[in-house]
PDB file of N, CA and C in Angstrom:
ATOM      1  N   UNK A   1       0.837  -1.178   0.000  1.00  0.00           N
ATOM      2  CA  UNK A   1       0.000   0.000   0.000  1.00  0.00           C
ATOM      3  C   UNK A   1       0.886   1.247   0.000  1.00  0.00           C
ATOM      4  N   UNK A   2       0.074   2.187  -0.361  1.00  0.00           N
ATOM      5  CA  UNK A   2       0.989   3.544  -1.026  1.00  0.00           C
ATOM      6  C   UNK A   2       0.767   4.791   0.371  1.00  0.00           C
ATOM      7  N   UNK A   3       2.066   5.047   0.907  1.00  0.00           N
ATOM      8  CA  UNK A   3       2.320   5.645   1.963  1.00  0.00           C
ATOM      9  C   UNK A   3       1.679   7.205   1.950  1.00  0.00           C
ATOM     10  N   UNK A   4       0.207   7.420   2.432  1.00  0.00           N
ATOM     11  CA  UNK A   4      -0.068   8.630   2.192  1.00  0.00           C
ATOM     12  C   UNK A   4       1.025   9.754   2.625  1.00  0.00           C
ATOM     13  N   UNK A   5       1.356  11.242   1.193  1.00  0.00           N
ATOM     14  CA  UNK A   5       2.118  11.700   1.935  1.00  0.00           C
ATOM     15  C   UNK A   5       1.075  13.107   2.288  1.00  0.00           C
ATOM     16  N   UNK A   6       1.852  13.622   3.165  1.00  0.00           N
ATOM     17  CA  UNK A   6       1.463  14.998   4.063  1.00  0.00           C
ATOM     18  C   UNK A   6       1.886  16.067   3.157  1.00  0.00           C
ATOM     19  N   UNK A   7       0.717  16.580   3.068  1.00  0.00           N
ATOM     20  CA  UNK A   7       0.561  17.486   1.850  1.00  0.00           C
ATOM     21  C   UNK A   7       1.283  19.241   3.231  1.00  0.00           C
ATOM     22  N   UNK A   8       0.537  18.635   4.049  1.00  0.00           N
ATOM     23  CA  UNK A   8       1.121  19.996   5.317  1.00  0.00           C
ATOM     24  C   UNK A   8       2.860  20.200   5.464  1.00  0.00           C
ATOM     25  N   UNK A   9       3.744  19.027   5.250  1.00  0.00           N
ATOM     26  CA  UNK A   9       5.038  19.414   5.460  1.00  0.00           C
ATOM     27  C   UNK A   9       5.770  20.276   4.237  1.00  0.00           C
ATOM     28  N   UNK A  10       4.803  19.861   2.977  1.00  0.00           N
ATOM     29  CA  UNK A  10       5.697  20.411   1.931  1.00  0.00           C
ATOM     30  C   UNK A  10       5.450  21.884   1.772  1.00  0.00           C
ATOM     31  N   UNK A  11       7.085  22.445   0.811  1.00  0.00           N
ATOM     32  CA  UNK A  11       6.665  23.852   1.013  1.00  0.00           C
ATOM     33  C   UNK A  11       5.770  24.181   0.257  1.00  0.00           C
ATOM     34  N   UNK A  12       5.243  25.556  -0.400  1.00  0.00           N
ATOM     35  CA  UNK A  12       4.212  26.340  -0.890  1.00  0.00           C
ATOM     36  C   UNK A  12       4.875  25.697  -2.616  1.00  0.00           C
ATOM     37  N   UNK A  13       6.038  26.155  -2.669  1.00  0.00           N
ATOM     38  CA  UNK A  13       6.456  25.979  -4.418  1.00  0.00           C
ATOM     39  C   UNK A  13       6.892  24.234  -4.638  1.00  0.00           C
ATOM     40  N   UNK A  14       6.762  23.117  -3.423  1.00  0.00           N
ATOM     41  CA  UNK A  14       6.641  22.211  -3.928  1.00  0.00           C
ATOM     42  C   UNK A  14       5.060  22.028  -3.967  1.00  0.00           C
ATOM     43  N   UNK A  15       4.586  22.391  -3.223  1.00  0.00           N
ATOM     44  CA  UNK A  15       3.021  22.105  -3.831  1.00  0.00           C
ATOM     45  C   UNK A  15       2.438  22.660  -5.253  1.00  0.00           C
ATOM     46  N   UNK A  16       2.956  23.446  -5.869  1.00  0.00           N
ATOM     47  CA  UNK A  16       2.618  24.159  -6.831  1.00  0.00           C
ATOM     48  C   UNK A  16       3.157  23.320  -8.123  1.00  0.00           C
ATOM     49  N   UNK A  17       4.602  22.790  -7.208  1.00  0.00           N
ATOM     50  CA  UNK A  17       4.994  22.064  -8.765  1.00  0.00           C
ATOM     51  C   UNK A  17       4.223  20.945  -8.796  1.00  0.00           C
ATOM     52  N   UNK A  18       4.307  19.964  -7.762  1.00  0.00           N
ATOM     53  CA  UNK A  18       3.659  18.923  -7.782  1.00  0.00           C
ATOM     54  C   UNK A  18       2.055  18.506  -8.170  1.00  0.00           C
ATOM     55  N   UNK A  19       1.355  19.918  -7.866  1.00  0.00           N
ATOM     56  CA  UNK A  19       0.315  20.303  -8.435  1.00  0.00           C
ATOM     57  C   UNK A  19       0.035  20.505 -10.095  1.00  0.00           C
ATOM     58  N   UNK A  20       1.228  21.354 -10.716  1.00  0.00           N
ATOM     59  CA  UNK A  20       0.775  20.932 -12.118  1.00  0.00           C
ATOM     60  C   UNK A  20       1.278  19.424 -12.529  1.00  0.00           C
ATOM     61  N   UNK A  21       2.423  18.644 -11.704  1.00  0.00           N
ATOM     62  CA  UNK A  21       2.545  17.935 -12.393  1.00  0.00           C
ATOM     63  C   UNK A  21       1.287  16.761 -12.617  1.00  0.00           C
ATOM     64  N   UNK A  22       0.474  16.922 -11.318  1.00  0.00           N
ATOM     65  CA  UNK A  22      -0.732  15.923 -11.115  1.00  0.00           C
ATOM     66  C   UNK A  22      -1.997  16.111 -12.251  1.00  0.00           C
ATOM     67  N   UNK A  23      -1.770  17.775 -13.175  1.00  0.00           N
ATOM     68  CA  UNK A  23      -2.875  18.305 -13.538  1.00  0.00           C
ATOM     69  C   UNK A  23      -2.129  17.687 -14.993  1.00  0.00           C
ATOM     70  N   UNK A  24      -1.004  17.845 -15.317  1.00  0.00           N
ATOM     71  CA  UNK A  24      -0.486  17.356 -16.574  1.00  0.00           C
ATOM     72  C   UNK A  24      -1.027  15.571 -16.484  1.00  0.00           C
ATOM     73  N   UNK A  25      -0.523  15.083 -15.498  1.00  0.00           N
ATOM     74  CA  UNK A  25      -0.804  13.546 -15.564  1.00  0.00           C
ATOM     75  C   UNK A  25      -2.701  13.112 -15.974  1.00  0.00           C
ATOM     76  N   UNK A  26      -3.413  14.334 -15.308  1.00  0.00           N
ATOM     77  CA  UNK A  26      -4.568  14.081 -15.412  1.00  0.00           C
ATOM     78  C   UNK A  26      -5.054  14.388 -17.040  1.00  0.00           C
ATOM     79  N   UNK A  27      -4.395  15.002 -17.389  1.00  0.00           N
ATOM     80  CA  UNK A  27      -4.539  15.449 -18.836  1.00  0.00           C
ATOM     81  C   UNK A  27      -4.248  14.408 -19.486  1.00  0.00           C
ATOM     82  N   UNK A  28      -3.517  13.487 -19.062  1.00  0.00           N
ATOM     83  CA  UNK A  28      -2.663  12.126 -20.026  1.00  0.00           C
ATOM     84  C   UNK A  28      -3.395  10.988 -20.026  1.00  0.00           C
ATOM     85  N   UNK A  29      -4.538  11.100 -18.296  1.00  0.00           N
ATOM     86  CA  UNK A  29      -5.265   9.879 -18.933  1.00  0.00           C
ATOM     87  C   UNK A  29      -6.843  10.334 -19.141  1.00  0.00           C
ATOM     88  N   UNK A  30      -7.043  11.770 -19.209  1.00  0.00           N
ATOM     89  CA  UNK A  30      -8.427  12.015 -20.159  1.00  0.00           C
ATOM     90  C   UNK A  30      -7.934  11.588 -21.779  1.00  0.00           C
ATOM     91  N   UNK A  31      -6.389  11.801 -22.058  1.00  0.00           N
ATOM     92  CA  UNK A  31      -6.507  11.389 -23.698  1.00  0.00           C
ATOM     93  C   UNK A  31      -6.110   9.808 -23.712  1.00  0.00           C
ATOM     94  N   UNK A  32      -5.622   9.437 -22.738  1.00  0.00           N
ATOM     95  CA  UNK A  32      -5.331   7.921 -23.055  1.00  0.00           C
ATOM     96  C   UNK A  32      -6.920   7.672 -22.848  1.00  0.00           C
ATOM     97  N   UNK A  33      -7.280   7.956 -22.331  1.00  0.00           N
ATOM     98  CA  UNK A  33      -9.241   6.932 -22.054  1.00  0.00           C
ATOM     99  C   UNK A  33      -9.625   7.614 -23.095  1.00  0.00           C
ATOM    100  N   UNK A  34      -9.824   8.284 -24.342  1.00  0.00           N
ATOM    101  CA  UNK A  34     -10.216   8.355 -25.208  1.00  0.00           C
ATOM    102  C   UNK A  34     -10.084   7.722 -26.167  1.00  0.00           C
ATOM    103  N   UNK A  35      -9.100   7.217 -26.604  1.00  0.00           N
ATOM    104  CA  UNK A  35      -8.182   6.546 -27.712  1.00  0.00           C
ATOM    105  C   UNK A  35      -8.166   5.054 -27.643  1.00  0.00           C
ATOM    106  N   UNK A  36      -8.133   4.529 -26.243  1.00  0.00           N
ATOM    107  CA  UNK A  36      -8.361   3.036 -25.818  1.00  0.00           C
ATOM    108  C   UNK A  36      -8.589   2.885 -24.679  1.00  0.00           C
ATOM    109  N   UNK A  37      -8.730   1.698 -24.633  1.00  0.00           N
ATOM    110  CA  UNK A  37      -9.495   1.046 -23.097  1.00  0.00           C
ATOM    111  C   UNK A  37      -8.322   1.454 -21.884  1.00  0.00           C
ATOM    112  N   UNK A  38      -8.838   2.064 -20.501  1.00  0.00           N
ATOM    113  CA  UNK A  38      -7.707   2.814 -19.842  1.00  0.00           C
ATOM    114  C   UNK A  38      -7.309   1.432 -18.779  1.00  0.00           C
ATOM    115  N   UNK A  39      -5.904   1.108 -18.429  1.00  0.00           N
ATOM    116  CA  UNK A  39      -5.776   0.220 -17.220  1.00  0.00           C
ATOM    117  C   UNK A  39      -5.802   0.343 -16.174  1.00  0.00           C
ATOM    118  N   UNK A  40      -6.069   2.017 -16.078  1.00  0.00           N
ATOM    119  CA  UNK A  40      -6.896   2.216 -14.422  1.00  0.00           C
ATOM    120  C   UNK A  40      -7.856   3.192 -14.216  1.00  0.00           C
ATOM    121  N   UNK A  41      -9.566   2.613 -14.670  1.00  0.00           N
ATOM    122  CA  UNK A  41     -10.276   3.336 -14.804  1.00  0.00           C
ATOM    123  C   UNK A  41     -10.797   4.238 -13.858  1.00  0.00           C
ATOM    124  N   UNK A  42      -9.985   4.134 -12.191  1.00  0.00           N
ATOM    125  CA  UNK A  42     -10.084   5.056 -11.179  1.00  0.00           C
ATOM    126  C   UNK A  42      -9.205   5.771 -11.523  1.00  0.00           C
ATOM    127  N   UNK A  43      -8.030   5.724 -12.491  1.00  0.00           N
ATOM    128  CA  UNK A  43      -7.021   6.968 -12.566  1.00  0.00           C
ATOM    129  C   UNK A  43      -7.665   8.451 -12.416  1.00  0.00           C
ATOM    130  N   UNK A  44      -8.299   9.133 -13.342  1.00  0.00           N
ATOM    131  CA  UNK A  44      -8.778  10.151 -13.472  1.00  0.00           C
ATOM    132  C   UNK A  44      -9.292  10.519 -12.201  1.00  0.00           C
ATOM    133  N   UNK A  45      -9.805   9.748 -11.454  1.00  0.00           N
ATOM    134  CA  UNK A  45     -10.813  10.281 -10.321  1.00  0.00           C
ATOM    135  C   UNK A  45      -9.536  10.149  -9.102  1.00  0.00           C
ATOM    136  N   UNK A  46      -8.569   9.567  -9.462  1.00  0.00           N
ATOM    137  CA  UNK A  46      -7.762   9.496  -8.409  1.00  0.00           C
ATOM    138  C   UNK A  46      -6.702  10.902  -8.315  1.00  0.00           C
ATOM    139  N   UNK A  47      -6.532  11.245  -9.082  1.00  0.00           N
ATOM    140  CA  UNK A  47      -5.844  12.280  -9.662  1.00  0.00           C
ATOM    141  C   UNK A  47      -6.645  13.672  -9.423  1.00  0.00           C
ATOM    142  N   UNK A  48      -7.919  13.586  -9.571  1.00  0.00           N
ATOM    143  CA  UNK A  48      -8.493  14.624  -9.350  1.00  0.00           C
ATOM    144  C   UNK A  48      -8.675  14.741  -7.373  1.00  0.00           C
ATOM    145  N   UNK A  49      -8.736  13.809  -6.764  1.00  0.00           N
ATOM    146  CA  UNK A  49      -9.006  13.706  -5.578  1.00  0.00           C
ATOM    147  C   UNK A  49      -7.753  14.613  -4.745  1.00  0.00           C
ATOM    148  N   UNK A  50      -6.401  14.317  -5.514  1.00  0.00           N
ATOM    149  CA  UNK A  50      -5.337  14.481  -4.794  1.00  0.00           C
ATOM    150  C   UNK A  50      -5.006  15.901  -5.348  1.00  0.00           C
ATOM    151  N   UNK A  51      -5.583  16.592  -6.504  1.00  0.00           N
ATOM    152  CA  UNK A  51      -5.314  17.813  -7.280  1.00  0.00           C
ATOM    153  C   UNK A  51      -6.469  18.792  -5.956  1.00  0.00           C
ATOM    154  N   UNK A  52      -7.683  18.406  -5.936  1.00  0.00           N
ATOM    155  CA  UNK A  52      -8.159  18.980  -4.428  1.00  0.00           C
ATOM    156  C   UNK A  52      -7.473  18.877  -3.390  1.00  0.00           C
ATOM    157  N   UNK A  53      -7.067  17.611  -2.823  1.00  0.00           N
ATOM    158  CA  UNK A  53      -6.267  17.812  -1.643  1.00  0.00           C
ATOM    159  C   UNK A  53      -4.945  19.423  -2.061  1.00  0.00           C
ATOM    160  N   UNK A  54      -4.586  19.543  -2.470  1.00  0.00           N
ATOM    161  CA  UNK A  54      -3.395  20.428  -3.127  1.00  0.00           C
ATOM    162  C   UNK A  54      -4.140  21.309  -2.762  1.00  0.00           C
ATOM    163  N   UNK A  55      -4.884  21.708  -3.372  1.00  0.00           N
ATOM    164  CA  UNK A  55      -5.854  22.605  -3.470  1.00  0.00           C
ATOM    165  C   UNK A  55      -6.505  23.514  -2.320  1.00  0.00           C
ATOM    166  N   UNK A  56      -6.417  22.277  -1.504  1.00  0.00           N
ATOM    167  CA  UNK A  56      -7.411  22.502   0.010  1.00  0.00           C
ATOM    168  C   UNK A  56      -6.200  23.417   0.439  1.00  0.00           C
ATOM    169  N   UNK A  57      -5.237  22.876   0.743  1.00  0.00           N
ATOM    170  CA  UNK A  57      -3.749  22.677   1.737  1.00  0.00           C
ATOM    171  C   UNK A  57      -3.547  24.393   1.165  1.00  0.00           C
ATOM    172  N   UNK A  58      -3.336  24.667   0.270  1.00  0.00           N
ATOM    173  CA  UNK A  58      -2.628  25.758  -0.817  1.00  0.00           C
ATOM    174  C   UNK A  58      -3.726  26.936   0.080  1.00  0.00           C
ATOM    175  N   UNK A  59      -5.173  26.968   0.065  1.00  0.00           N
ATOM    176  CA  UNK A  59      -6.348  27.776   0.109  1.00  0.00           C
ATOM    177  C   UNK A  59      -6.105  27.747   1.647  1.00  0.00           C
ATOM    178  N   UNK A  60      -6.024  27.368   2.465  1.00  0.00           N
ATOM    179  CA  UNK A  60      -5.690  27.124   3.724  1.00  0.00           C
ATOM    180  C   UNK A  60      -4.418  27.839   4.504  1.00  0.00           C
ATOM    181  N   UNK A  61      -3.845  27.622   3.547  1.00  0.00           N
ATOM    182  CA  UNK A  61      -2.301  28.366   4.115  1.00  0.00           C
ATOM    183  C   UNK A  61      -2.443  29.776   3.817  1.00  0.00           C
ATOM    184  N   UNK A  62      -3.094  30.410   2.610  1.00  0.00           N
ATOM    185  CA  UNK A  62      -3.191  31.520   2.374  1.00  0.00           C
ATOM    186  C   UNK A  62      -4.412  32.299   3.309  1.00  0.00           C
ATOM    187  N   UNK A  63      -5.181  31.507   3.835  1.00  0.00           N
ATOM    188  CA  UNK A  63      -6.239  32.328   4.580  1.00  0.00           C
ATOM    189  C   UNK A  63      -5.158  32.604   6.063  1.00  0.00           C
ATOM    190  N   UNK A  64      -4.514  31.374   6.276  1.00  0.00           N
ATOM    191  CA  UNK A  64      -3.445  31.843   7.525  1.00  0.00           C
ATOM    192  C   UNK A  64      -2.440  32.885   7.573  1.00  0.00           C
ATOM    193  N   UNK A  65      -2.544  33.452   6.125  1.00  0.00           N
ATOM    194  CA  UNK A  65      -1.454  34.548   5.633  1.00  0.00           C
ATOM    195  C   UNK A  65      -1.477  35.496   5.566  1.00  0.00           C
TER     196      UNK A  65
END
């Protein structure tokens, strides 16, 4: 099983990178599930789950700011 990580320790500009990189990946399997059958049809929704978590963490820190 995949070691949830703590979105709270990282800094502001690793969340940002890591954030587009999750939004690029999500982009890769809206076109792979178009084109053919996808091998992880929770990908998309998994990707989007963790692009909110980012999201939350990011909106959160700035109201503390």
């Amino acid at each position: 099983m995949k070691k949830k990580n703590n979105l709270a320790e990282k800094t502001p500009a690793e969340l940002t990178k890591t954030l587009k990189e999750q939004r690029e990946a999500l982009r890769g399997l809206r076109f792979s599930a178009a084109g053919a059958r996808a091998k992880d049809s929770n990908g998309p929704k998994k990707a989007r789950k963790e692009i909110a978590r980012m999201l939350t963490e990011l909106g959160n820190r700035a109201k503390k700011a």
